[in-house]
PDB file of N, CA and C in Angstrom:
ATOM      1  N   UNK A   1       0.431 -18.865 -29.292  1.00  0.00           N
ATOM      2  CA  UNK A   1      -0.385 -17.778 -28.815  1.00  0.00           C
ATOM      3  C   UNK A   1      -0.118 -17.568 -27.329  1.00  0.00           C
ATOM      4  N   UNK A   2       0.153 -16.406 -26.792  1.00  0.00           N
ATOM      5  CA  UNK A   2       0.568 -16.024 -25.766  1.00  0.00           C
ATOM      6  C   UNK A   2      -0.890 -16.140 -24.998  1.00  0.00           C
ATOM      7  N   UNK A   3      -0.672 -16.336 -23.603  1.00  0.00           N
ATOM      8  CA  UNK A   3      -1.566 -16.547 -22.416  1.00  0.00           C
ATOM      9  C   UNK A   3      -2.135 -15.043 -21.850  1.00  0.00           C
ATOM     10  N   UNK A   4      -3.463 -14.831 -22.171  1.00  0.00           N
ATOM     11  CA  UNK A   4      -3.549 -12.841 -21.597  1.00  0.00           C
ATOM     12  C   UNK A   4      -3.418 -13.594 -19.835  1.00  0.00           C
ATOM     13  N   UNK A   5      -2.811 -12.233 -19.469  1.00  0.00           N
ATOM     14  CA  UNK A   5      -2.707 -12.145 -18.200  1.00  0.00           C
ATOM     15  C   UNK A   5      -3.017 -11.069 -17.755  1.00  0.00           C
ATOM     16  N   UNK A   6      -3.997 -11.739 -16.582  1.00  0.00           N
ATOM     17  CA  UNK A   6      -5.269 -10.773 -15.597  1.00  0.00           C
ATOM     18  C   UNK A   6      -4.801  -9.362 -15.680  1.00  0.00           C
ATOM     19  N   UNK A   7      -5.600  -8.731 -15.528  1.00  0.00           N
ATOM     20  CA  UNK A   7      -4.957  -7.093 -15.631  1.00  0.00           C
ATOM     21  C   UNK A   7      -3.973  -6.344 -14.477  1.00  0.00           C
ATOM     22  N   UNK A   8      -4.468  -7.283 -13.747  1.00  0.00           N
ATOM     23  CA  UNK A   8      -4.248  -7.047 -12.210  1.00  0.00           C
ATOM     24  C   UNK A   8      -2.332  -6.845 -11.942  1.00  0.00           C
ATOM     25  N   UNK A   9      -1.970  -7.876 -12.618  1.00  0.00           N
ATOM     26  CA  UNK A   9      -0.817  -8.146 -12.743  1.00  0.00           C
ATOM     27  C   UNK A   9       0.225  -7.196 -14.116  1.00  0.00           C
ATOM     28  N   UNK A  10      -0.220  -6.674 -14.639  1.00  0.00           N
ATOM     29  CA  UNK A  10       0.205  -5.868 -15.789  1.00  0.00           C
ATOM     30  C   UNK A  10       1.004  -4.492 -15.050  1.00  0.00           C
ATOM     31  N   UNK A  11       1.845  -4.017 -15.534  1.00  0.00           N
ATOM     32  CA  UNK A  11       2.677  -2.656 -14.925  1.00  0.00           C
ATOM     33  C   UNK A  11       2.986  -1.754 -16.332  1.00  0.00           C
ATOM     34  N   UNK A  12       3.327  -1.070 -16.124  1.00  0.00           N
ATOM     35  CA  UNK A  12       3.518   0.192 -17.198  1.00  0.00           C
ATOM     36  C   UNK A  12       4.502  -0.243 -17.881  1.00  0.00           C
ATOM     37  N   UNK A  13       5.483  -1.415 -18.332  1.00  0.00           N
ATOM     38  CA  UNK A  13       6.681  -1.468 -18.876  1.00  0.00           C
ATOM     39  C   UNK A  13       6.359  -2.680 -19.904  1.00  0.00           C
ATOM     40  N   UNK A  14       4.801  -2.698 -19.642  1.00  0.00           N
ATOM     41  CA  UNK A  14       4.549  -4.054 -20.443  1.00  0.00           C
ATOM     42  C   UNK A  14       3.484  -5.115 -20.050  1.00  0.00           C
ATOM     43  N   UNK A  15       3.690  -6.261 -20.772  1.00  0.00           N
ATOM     44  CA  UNK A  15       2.877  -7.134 -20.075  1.00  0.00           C
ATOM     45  C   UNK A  15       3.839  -7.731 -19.293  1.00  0.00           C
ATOM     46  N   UNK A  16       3.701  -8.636 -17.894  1.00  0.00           N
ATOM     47  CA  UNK A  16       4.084  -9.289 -17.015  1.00  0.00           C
ATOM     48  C   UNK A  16       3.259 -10.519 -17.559  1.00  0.00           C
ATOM     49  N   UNK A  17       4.598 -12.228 -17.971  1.00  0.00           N
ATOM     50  CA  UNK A  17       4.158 -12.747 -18.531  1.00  0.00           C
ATOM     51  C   UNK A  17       3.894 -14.378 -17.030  1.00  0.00           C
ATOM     52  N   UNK A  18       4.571 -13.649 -15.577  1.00  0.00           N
ATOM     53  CA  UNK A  18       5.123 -14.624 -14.791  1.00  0.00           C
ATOM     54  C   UNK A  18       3.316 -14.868 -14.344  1.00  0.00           C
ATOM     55  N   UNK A  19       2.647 -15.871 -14.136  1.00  0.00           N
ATOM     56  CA  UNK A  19       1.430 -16.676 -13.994  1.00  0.00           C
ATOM     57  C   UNK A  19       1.231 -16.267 -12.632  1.00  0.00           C
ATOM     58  N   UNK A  20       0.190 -15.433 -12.608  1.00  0.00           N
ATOM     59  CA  UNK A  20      -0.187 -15.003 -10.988  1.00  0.00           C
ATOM     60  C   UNK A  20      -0.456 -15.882 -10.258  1.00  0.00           C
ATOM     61  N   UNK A  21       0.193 -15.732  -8.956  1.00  0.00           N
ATOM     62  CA  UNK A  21      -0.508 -17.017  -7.923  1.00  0.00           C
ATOM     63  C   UNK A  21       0.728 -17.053  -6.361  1.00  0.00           C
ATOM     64  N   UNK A  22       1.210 -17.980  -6.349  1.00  0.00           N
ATOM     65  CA  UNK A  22       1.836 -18.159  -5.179  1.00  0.00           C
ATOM     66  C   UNK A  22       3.311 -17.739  -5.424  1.00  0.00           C
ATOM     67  N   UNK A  23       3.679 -17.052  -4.735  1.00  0.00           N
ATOM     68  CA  UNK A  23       5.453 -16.028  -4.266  1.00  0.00           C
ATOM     69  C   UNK A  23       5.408 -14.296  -5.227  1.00  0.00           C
ATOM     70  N   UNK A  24       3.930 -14.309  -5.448  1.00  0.00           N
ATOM     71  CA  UNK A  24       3.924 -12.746  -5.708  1.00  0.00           C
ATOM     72  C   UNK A  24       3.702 -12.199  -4.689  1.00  0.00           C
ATOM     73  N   UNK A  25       4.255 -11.147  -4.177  1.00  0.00           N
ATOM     74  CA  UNK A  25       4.108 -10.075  -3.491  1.00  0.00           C
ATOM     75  C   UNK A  25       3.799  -8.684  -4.129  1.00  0.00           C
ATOM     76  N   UNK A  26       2.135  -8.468  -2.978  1.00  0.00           N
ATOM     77  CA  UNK A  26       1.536  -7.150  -3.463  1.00  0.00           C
ATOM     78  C   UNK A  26       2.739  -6.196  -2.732  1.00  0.00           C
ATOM     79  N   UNK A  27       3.144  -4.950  -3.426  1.00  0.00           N
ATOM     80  CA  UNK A  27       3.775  -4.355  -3.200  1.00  0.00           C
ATOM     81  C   UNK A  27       3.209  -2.483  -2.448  1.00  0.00           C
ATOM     82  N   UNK A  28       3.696  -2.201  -1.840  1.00  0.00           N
ATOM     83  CA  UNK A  28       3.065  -1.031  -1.012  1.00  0.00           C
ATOM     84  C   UNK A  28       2.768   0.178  -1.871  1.00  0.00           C
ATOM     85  N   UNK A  29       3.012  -0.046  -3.334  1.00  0.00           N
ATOM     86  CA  UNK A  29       2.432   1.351  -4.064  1.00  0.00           C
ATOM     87  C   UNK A  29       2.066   0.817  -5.548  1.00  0.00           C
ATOM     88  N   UNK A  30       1.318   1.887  -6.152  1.00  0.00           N
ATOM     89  CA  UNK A  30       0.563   1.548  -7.388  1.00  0.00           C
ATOM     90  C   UNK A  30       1.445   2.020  -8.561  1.00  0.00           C
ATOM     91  N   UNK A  31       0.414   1.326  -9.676  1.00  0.00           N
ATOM     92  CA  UNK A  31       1.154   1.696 -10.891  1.00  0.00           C
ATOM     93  C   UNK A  31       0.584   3.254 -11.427  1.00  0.00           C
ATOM     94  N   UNK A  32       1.017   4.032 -12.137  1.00  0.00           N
ATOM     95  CA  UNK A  32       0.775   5.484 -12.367  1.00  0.00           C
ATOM     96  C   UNK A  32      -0.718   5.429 -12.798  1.00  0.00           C
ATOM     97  N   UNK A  33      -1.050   4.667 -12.881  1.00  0.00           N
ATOM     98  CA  UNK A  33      -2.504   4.569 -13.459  1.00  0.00           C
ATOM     99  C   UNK A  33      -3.481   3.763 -11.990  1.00  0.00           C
ATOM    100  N   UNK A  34      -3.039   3.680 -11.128  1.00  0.00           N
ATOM    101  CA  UNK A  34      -3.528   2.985  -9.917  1.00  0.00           C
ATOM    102  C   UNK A  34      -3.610   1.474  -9.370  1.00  0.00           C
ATOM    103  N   UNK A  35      -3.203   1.110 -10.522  1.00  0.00           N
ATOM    104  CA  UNK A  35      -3.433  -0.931 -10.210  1.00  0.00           C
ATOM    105  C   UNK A  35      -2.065  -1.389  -9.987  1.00  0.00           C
ATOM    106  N   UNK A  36      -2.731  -2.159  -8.880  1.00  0.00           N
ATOM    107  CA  UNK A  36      -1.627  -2.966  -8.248  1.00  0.00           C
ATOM    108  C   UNK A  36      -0.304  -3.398  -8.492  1.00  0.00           C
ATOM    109  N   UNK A  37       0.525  -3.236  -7.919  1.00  0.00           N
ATOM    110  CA  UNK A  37       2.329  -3.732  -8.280  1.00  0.00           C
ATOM    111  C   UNK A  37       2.302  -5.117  -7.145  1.00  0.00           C
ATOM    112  N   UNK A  38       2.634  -6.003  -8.321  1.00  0.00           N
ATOM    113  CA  UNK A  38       3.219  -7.099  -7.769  1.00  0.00           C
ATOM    114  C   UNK A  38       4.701  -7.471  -8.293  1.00  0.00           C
ATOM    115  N   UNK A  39       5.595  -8.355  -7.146  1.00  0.00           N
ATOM    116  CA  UNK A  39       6.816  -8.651  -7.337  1.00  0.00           C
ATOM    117  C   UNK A  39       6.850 -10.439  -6.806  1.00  0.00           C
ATOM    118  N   UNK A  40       7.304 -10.983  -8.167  1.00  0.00           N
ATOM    119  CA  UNK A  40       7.774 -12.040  -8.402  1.00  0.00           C
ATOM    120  C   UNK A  40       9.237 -12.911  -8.042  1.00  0.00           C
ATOM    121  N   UNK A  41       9.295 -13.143  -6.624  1.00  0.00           N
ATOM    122  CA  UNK A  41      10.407 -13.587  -6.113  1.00  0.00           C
ATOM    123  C   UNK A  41      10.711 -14.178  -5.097  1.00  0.00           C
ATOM    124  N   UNK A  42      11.847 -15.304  -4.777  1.00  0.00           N
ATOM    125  CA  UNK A  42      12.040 -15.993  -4.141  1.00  0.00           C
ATOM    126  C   UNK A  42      13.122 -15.583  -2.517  1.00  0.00           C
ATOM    127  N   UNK A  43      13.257 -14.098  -3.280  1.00  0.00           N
ATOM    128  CA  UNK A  43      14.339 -13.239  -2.033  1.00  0.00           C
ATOM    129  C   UNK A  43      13.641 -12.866  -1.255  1.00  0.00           C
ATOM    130  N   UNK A  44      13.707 -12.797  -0.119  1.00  0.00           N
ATOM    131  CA  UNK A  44      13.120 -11.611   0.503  1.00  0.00           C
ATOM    132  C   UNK A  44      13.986 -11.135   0.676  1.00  0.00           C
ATOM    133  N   UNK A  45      15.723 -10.995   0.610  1.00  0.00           N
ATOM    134  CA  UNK A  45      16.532  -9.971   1.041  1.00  0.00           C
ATOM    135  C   UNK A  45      17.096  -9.277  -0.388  1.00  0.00           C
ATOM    136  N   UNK A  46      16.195  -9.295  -1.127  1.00  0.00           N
ATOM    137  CA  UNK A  46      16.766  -8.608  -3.042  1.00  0.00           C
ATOM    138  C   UNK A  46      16.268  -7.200  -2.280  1.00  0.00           C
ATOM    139  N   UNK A  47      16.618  -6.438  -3.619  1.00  0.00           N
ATOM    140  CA  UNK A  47      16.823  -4.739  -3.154  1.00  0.00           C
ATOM    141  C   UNK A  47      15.284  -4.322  -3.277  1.00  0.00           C
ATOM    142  N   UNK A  48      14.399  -5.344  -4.309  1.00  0.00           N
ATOM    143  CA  UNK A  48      12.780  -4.657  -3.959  1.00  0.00           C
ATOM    144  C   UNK A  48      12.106  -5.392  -3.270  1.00  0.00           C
ATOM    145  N   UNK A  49      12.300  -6.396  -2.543  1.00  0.00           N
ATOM    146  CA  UNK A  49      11.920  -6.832  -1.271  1.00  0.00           C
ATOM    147  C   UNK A  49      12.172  -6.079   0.160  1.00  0.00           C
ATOM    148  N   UNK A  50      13.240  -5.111   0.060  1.00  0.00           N
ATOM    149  CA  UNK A  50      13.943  -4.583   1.432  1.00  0.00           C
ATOM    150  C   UNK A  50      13.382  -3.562   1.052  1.00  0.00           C
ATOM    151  N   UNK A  51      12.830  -2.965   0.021  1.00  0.00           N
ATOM    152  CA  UNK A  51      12.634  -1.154  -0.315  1.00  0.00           C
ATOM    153  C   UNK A  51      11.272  -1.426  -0.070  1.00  0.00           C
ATOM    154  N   UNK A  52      10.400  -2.577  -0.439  1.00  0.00           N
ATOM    155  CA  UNK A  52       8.884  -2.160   0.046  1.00  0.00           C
ATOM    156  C   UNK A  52       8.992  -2.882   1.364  1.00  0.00           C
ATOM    157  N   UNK A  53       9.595  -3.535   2.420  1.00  0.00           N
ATOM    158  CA  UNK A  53       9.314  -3.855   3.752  1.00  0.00           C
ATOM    159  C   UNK A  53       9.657  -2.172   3.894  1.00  0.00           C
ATOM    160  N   UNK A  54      10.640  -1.128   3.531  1.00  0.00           N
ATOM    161  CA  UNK A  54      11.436  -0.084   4.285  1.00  0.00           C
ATOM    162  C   UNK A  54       9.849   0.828   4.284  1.00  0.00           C
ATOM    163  N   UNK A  55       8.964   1.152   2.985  1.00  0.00           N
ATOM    164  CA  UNK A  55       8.093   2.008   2.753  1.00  0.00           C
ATOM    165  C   UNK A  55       6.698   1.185   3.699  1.00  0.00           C
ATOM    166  N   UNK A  56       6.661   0.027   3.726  1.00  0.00           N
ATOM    167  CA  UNK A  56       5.692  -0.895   4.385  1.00  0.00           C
ATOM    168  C   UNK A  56       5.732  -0.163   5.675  1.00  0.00           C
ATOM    169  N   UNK A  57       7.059   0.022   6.246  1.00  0.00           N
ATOM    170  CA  UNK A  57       7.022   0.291   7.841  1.00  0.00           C
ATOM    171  C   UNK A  57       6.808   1.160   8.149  1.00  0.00           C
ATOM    172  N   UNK A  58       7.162   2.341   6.989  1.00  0.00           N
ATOM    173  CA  UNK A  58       7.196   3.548   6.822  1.00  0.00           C
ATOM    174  C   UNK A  58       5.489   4.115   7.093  1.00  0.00           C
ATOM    175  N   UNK A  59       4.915   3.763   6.265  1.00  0.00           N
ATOM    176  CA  UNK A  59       3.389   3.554   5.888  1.00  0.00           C
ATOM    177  C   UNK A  59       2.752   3.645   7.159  1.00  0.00           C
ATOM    178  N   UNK A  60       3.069   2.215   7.995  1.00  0.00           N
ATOM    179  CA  UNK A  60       2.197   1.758   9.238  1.00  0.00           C
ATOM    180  C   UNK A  60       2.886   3.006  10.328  1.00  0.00           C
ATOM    181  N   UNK A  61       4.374   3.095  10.471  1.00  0.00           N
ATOM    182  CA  UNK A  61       4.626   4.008  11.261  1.00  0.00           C
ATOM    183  C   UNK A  61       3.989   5.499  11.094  1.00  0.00           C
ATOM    184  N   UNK A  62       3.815   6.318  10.006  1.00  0.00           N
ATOM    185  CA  UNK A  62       2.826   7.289   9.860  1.00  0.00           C
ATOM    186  C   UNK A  62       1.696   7.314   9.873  1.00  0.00           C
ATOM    187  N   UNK A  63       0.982   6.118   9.614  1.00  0.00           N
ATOM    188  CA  UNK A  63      -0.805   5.230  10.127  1.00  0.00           C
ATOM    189  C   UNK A  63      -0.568   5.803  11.751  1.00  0.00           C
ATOM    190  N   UNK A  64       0.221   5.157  12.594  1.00  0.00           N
ATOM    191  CA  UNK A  64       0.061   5.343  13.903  1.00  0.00           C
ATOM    192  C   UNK A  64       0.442   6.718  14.429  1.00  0.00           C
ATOM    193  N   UNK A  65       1.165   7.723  13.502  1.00  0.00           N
ATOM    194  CA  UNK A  65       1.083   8.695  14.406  1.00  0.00           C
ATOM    195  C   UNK A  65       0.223   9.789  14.147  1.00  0.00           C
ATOM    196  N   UNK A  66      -0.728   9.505  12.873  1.00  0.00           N
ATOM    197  CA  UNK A  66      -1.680  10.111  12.891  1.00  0.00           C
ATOM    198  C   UNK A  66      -2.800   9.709  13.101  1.00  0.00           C
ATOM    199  N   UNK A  67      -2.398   8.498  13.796  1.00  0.00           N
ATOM    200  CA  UNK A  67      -3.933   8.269  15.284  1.00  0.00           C
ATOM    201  C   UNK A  67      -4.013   8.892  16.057  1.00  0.00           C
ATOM    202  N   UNK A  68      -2.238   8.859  16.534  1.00  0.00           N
ATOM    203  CA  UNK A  68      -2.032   9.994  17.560  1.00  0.00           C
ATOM    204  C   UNK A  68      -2.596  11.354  17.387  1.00  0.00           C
ATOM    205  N   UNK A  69      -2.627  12.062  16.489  1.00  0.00           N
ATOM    206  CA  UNK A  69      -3.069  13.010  16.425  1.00  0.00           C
ATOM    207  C   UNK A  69      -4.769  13.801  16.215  1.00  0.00           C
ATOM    208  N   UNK A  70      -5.361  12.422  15.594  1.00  0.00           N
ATOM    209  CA  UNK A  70      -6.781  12.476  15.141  1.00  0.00           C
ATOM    210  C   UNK A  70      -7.198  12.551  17.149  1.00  0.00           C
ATOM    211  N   UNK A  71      -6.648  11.207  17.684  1.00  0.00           N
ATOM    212  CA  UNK A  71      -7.010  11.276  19.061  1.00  0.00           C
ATOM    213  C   UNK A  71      -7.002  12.927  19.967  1.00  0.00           C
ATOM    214  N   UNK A  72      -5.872  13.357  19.749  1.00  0.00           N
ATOM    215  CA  UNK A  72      -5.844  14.671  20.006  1.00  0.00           C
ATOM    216  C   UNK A  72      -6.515  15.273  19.891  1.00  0.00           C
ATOM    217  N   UNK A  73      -6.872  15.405  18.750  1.00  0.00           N
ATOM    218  CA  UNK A  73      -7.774  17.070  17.879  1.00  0.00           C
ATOM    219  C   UNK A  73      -9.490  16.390  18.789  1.00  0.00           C
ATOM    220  N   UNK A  74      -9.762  14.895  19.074  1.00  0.00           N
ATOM    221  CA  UNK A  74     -10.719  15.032  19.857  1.00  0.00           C
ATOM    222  C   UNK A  74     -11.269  15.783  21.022  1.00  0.00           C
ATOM    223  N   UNK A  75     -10.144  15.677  21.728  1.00  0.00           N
ATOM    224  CA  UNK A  75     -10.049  16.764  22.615  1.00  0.00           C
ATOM    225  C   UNK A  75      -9.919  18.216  22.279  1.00  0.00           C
ATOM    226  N   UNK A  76      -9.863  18.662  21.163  1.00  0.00           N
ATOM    227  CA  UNK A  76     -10.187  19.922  20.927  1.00  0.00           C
ATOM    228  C   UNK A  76     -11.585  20.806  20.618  1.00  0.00           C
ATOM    229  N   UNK A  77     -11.444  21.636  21.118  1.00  0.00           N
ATOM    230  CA  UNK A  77     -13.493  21.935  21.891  1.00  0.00           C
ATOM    231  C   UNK A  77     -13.084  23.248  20.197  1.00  0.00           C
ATOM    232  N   UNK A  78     -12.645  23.161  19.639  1.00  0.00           N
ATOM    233  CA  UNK A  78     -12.707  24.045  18.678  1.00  0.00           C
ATOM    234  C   UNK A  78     -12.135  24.125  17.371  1.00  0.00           C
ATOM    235  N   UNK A  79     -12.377  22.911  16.559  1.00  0.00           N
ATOM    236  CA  UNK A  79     -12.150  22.255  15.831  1.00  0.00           C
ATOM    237  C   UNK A  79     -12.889  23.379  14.364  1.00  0.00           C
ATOM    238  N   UNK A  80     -12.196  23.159  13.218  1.00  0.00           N
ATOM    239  CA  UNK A  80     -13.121  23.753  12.106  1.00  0.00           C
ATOM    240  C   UNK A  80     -13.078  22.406  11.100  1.00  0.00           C
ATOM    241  N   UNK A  81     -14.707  23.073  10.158  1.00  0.00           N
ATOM    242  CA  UNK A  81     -14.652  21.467   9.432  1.00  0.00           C
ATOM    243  C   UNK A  81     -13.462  21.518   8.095  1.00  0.00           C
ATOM    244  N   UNK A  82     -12.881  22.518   7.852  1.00  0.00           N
ATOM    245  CA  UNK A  82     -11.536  21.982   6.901  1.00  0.00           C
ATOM    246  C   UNK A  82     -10.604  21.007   7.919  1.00  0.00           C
ATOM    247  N   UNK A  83     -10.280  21.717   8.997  1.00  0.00           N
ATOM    248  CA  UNK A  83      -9.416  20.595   9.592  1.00  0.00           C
ATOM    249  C   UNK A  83     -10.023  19.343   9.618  1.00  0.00           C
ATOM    250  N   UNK A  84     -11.137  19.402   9.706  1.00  0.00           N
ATOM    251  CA  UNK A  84     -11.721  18.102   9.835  1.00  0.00           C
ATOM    252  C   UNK A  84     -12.025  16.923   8.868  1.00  0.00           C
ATOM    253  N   UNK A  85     -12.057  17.763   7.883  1.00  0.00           N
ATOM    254  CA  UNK A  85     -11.893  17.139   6.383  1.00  0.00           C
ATOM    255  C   UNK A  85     -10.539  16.893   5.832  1.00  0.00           C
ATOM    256  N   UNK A  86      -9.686  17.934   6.242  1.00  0.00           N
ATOM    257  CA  UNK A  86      -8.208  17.302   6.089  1.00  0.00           C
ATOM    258  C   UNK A  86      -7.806  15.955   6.930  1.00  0.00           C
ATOM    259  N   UNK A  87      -8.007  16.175   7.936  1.00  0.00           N
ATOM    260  CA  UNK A  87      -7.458  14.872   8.822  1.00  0.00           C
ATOM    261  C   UNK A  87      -8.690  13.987   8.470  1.00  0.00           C
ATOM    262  N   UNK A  88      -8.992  13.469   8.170  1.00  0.00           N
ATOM    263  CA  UNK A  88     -10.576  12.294   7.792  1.00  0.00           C
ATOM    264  C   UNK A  88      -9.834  11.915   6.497  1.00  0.00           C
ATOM    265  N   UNK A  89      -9.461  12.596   5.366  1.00  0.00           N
ATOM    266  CA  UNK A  89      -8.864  12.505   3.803  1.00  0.00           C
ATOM    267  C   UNK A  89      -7.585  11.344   4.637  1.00  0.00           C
ATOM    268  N   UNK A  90      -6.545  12.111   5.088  1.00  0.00           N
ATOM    269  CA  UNK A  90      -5.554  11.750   5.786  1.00  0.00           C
ATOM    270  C   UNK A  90      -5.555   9.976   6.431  1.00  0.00           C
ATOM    271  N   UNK A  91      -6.646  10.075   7.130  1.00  0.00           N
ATOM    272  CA  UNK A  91      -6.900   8.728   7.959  1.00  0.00           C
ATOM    273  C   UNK A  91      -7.339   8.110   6.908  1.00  0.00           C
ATOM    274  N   UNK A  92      -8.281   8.335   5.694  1.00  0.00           N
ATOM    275  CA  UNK A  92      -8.773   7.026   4.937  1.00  0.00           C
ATOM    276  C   UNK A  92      -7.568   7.136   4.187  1.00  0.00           C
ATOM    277  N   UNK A  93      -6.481   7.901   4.035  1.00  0.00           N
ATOM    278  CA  UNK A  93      -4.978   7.444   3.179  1.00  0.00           C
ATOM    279  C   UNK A  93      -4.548   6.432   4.272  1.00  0.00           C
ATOM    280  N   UNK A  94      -4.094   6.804   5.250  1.00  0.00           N
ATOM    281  CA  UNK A  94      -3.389   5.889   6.011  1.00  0.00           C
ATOM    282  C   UNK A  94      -4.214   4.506   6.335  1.00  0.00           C
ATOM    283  N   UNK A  95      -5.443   4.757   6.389  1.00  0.00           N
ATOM    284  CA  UNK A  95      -6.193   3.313   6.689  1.00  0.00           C
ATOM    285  C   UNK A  95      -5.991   2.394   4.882  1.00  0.00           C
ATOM    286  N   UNK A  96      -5.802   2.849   3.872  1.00  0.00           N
ATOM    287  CA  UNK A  96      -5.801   2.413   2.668  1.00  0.00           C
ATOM    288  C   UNK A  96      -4.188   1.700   2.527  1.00  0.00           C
ATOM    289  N   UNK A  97      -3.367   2.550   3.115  1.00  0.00           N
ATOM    290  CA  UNK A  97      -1.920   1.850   3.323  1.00  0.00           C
ATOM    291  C   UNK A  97      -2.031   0.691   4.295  1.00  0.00           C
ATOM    292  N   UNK A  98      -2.396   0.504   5.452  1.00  0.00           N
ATOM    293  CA  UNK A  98      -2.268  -0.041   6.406  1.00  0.00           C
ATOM    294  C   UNK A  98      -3.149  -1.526   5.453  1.00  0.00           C
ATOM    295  N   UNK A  99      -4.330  -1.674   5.425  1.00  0.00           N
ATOM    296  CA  UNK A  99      -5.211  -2.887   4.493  1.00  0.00           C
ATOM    297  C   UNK A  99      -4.470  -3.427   3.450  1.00  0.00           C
ATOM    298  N   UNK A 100      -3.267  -2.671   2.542  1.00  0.00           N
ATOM    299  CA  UNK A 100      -2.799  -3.114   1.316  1.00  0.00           C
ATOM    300  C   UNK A 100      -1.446  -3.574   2.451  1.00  0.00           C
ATOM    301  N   UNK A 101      -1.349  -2.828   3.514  1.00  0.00           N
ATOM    302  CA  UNK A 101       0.511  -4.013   4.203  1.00  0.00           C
ATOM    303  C   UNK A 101      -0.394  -5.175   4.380  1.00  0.00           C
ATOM    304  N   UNK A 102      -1.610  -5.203   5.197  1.00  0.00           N
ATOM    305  CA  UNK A 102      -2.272  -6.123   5.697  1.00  0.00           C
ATOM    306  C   UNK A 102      -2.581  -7.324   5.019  1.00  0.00           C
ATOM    307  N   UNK A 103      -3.158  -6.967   3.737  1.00  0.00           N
ATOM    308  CA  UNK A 103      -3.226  -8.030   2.523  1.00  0.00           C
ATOM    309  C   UNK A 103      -2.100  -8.448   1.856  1.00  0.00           C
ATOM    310  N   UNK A 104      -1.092  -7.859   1.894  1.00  0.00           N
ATOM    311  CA  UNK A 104       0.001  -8.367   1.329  1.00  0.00           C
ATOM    312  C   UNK A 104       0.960  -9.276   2.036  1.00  0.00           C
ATOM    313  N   UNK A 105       0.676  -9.116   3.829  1.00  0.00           N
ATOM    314  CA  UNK A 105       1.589 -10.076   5.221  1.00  0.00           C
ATOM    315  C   UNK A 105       0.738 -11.034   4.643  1.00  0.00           C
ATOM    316  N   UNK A 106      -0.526 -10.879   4.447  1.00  0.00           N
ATOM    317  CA  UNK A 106      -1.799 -12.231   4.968  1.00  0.00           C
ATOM    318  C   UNK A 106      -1.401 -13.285   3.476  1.00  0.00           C
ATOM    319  N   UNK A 107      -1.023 -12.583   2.464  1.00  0.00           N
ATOM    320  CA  UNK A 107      -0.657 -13.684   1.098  1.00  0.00           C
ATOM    321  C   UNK A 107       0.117 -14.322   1.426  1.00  0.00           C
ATOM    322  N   UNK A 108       1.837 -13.974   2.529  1.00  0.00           N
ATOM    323  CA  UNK A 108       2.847 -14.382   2.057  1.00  0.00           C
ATOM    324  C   UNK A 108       2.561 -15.164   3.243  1.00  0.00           C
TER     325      UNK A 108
END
C-alpha cells in the first residue's frame, strides 16, 4: 500500500511519491490550481534550480521597482482611487512573491 502524500507536495502530473522534508525546494510559482511546487534535488546548478533562482530574482527585482514607484505616486497631490487600487493589487502581488523567495532562502 502506497504512502498518501500531503497535498502540499502533489503537482498536476500526478502524485509526487519523494517524502517531504529536507532538500525540497519551494519553487517561485504555483501549480494551475494554486498549490505549491516543490523540487526535489541535490543540484543547485540543474536547469530547474537556475530557472527558479533566474524568476526568484526576477520577482524581487520587480518587488523593488514598484516600491519605487508606489513611493512616487505618494507624492502625487492627485491621485484617483483606480490607480490606487491598481497599484495596492500590484504591491500585495509583489509582497506575495517576495514572502514565497523568503520562505523558500529560509528552508534551504
Amino acid at each position: 500500500m502506497a504512502e498518501a502524500v500531503p497535498r502540499a507536495v502533489r503537482y498536476r502530473f500526478g502524485e509526487w511519491t519523494h517524502t517531504p522534508g529536507a532538500g525540497l525546494r519551494l519553487l517561485p510559482w504555483s501549480s494551475p490550481e494554486g498549490k505549491p511546487c516543490y523540487l526535489a534535488t541535490a543540484d543547485e546548478d540543474g536547469y530547474l534550480s537556475r530557472l527558479a533562482g533566474g524568476v526568484e530574482a526576477t520577482q524581487l527585482s520587480m518587488a523593488e521597482d514598484l516600491l519605487g514607484h508606489a513611493h512616487a505616486m505618494l507624492d502625487e497631490p492627485k491621485l484617483t482611487v483606480p490607480e490606487l487600487k491598481f497599484t495596492v493589487a500590484r504591491l500585495a502581488e509583489a509582497l506575495s512573491d517576495t514572502l514565497r523567495v523568503a520562505h523558500s532562502r529560509g528552508r534551504r
